[in-house]
Protein backbone atom coordinates (compact mmCIF):
# COMPACT_ATOMS: atom_id res chain seq x y z
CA UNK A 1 8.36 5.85 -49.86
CA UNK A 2 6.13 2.92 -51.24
CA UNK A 3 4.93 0.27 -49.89
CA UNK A 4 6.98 -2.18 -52.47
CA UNK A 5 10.22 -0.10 -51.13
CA UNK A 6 9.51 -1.35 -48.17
CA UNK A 7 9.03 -4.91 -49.03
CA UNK A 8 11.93 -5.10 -51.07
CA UNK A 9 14.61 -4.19 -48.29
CA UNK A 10 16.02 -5.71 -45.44
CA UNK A 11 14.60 -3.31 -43.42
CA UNK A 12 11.05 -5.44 -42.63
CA UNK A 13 13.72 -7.99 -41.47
CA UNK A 14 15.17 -5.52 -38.74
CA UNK A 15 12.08 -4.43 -37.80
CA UNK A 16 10.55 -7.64 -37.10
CA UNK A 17 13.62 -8.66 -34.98
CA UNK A 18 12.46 -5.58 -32.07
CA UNK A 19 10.72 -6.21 -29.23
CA UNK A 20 8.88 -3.01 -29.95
CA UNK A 21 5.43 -2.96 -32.52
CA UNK A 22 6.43 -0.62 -35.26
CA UNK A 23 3.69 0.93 -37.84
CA UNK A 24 4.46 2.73 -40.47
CA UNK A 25 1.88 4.83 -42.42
CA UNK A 26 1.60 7.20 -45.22
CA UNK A 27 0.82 10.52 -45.36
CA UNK A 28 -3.14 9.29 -45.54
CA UNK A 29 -2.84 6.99 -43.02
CA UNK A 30 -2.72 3.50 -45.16
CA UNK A 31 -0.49 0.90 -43.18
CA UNK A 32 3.28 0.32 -45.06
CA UNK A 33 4.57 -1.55 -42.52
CA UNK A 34 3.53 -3.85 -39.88
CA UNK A 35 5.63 -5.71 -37.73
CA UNK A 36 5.56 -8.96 -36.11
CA UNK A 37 5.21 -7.43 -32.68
CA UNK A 38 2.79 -5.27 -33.97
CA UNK A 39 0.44 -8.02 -35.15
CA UNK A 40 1.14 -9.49 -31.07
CA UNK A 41 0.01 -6.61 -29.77
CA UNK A 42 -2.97 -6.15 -31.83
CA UNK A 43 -3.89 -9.43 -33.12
CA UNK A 44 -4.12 -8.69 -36.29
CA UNK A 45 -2.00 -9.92 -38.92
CA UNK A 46 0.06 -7.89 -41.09
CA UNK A 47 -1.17 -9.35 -44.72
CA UNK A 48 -4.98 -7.78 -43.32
CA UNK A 49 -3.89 -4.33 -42.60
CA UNK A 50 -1.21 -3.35 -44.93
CA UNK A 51 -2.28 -1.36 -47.45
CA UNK A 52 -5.48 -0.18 -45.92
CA UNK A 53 -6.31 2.42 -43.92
CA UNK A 54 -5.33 2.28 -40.41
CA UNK A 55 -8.44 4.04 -39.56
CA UNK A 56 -10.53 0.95 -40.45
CA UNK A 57 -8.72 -0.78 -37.61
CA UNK A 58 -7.88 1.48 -34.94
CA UNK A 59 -10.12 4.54 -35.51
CA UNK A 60 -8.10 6.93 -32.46
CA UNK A 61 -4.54 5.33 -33.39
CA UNK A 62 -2.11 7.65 -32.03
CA UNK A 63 -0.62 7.98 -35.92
CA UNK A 64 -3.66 9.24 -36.76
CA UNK A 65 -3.44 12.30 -34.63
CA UNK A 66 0.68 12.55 -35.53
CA UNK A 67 -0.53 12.79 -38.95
CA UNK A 68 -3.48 15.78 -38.60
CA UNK A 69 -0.74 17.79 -36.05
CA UNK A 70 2.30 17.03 -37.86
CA UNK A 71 3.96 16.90 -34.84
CA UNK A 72 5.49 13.64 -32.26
CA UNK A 73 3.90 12.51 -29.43
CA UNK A 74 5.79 10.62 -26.96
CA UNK A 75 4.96 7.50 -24.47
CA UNK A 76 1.47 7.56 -24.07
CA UNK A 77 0.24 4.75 -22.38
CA UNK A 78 -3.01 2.22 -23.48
CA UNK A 79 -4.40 -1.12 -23.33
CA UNK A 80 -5.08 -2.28 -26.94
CA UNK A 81 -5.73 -5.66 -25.18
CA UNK A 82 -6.97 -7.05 -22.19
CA UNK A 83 -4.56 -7.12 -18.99
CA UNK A 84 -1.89 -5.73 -21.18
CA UNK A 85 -0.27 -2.09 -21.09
CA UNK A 86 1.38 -0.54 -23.67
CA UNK A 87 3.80 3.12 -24.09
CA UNK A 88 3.42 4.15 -27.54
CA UNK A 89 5.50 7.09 -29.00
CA UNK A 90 4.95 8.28 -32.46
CA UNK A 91 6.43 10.71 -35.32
CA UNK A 92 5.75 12.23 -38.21
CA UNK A 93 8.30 11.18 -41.30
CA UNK A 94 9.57 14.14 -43.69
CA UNK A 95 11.18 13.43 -46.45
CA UNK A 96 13.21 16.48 -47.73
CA UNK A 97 11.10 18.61 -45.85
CA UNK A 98 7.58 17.18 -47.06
CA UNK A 99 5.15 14.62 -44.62
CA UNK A 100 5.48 11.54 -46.52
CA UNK A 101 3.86 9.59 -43.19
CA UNK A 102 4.41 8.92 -39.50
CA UNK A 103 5.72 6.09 -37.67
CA UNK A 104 4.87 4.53 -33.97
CA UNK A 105 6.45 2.10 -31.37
CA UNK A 106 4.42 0.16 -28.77
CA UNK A 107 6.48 -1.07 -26.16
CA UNK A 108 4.93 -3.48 -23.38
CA UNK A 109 5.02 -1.97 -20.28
CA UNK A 110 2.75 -4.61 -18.58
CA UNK A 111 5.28 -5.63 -15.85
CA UNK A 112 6.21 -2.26 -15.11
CA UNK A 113 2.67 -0.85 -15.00
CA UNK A 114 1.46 -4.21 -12.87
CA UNK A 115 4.18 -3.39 -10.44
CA UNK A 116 3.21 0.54 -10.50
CA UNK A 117 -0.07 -0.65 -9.37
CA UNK A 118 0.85 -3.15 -6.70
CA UNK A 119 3.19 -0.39 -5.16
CA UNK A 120 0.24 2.23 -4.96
CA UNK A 121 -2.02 -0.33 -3.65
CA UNK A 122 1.12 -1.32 -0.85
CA UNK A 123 1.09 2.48 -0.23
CA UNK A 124 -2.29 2.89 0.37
CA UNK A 125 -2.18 -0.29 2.56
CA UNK A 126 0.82 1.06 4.76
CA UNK A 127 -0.75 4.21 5.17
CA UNK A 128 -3.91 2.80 7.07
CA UNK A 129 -2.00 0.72 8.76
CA UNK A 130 -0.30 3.36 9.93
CA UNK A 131 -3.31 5.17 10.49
CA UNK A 132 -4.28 1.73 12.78
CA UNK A 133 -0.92 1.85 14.37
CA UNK A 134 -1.74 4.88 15.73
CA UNK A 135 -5.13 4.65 16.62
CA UNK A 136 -3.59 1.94 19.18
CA UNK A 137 -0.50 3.70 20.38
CA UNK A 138 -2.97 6.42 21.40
CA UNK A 139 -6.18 5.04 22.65
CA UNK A 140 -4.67 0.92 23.47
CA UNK A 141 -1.57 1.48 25.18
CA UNK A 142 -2.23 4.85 26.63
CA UNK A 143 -5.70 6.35 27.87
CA UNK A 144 -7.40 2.99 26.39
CA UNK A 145 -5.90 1.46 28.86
CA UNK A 146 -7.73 3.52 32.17
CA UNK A 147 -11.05 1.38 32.57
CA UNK A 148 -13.93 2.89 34.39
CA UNK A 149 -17.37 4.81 33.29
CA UNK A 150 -17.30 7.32 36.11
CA UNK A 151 -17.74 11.16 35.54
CA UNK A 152 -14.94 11.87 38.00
CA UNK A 153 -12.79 9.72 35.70
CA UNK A 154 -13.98 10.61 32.42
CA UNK A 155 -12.49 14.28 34.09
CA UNK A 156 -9.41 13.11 35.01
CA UNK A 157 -9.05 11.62 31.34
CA UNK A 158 -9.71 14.64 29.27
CA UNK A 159 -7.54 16.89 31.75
CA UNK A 160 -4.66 14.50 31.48
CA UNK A 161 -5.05 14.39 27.49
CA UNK A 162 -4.82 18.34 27.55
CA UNK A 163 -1.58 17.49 30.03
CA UNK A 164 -0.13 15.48 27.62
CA UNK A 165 -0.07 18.19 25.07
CA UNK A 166 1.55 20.47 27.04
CA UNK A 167 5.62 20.83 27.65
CA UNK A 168 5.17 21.06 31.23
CA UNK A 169 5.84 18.41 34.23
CA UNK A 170 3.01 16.51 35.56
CA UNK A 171 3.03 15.49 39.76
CA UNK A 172 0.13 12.70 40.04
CA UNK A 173 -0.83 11.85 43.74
CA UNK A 174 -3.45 9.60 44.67
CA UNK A 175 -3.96 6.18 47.12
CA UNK A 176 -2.14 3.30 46.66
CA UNK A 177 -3.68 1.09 43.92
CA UNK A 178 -5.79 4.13 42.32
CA UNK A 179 -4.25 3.76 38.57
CA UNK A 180 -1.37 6.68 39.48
CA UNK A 181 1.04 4.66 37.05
CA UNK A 182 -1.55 3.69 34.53
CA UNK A 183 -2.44 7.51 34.06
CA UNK A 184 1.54 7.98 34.13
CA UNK A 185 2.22 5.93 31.14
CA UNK A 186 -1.06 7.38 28.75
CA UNK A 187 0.43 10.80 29.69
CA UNK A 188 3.86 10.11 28.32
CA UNK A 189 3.11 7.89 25.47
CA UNK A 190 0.04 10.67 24.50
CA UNK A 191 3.14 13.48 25.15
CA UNK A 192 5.28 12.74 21.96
């Protein structure tokens, strides 16, 4: 395979019609092909780096390391440019048994990636807010709720929190107006 091969088919046509950058190499890693999306990607036009070494351009090209290991590598992700993610897949090319060169596909994956992102962040947001969510249910609608700074009641708190644990019934007495309901509620809402 030569580079005027590939300039002479239709096959530079095809590949410029894919959403996908394709680069094609030889065996010692000089550029053959370079499509349209490619130079997108990249920003570099096609007339400056076919027929050159693809090393001069992108010294840790994934082609390069296809190439030395003789063997594919699929989807690995990178950001050639800024804001901008792309999967990029690539395999060696035998001819009749022999490594004439390798090929590689970047597809953008911004959008996806972007979203990926945003849903880990929402995750990460839910899950405090959980946290938060519970934090209230436990402390503001329950034993938050008992007000007072005496010993006596600080008492009655913790042993009604160890209560609440427990699978047993609970019989509060007390005076009229002493918080009987109030401790009622934070034992059942603490219970779960």
């Amino acid at each position: 395979m030569t580079l005027k091969d590939l300039e002479n088919s239709t096959l530079v046509s095809v590949l410029n019609a894919l959403h996908e950058g394709v680069c094609v190499v030889d065996r010692e890693g000089t550029v053959l092909l370079w499509n349209e999306k490619a130079e997108e990607i990249y920003d570099i036009p096609a007339q400056d780096i076919i027929g050159k070494p693809l090393a001069h351009f992108i010294p840790n090209a994934l082609l390069l390391k296809v190439l030395k290991e003789k063997k594919a590598m699929e989807t690995f992700l990178h950001k050639p440019r800024q804001s901008r993610y792309f999967a990029t897949s690539a395999r060696p090319l035998y001819i009749k048994g022999e490594l004439v060169g390798a090929v590689s596909s970047d597809k953008d994956v911004t959008e996806i990636t972007n979203l990926g992102f945003e849903l880990e962040e929402t995750r990460t947001r839910l899950e405090y807010l959980q946290e938060e969510v519970s934090k209230i249910a436990e402390d503001g609608n329950s034993f938050g709720q008992i007000i007072g700074k005496s010993r006596l009641l600080k008492d009655r708190i913790l042993r009604a929190r160890q209560v609440a644990k427990t699978n047993i019934g609970v019989l509060i007495v007390g005076e009229s107006g002493t918080g009987k309901e109030v401790f009622a509620r934070a034992i059942h809402q603490a219970s779960g």
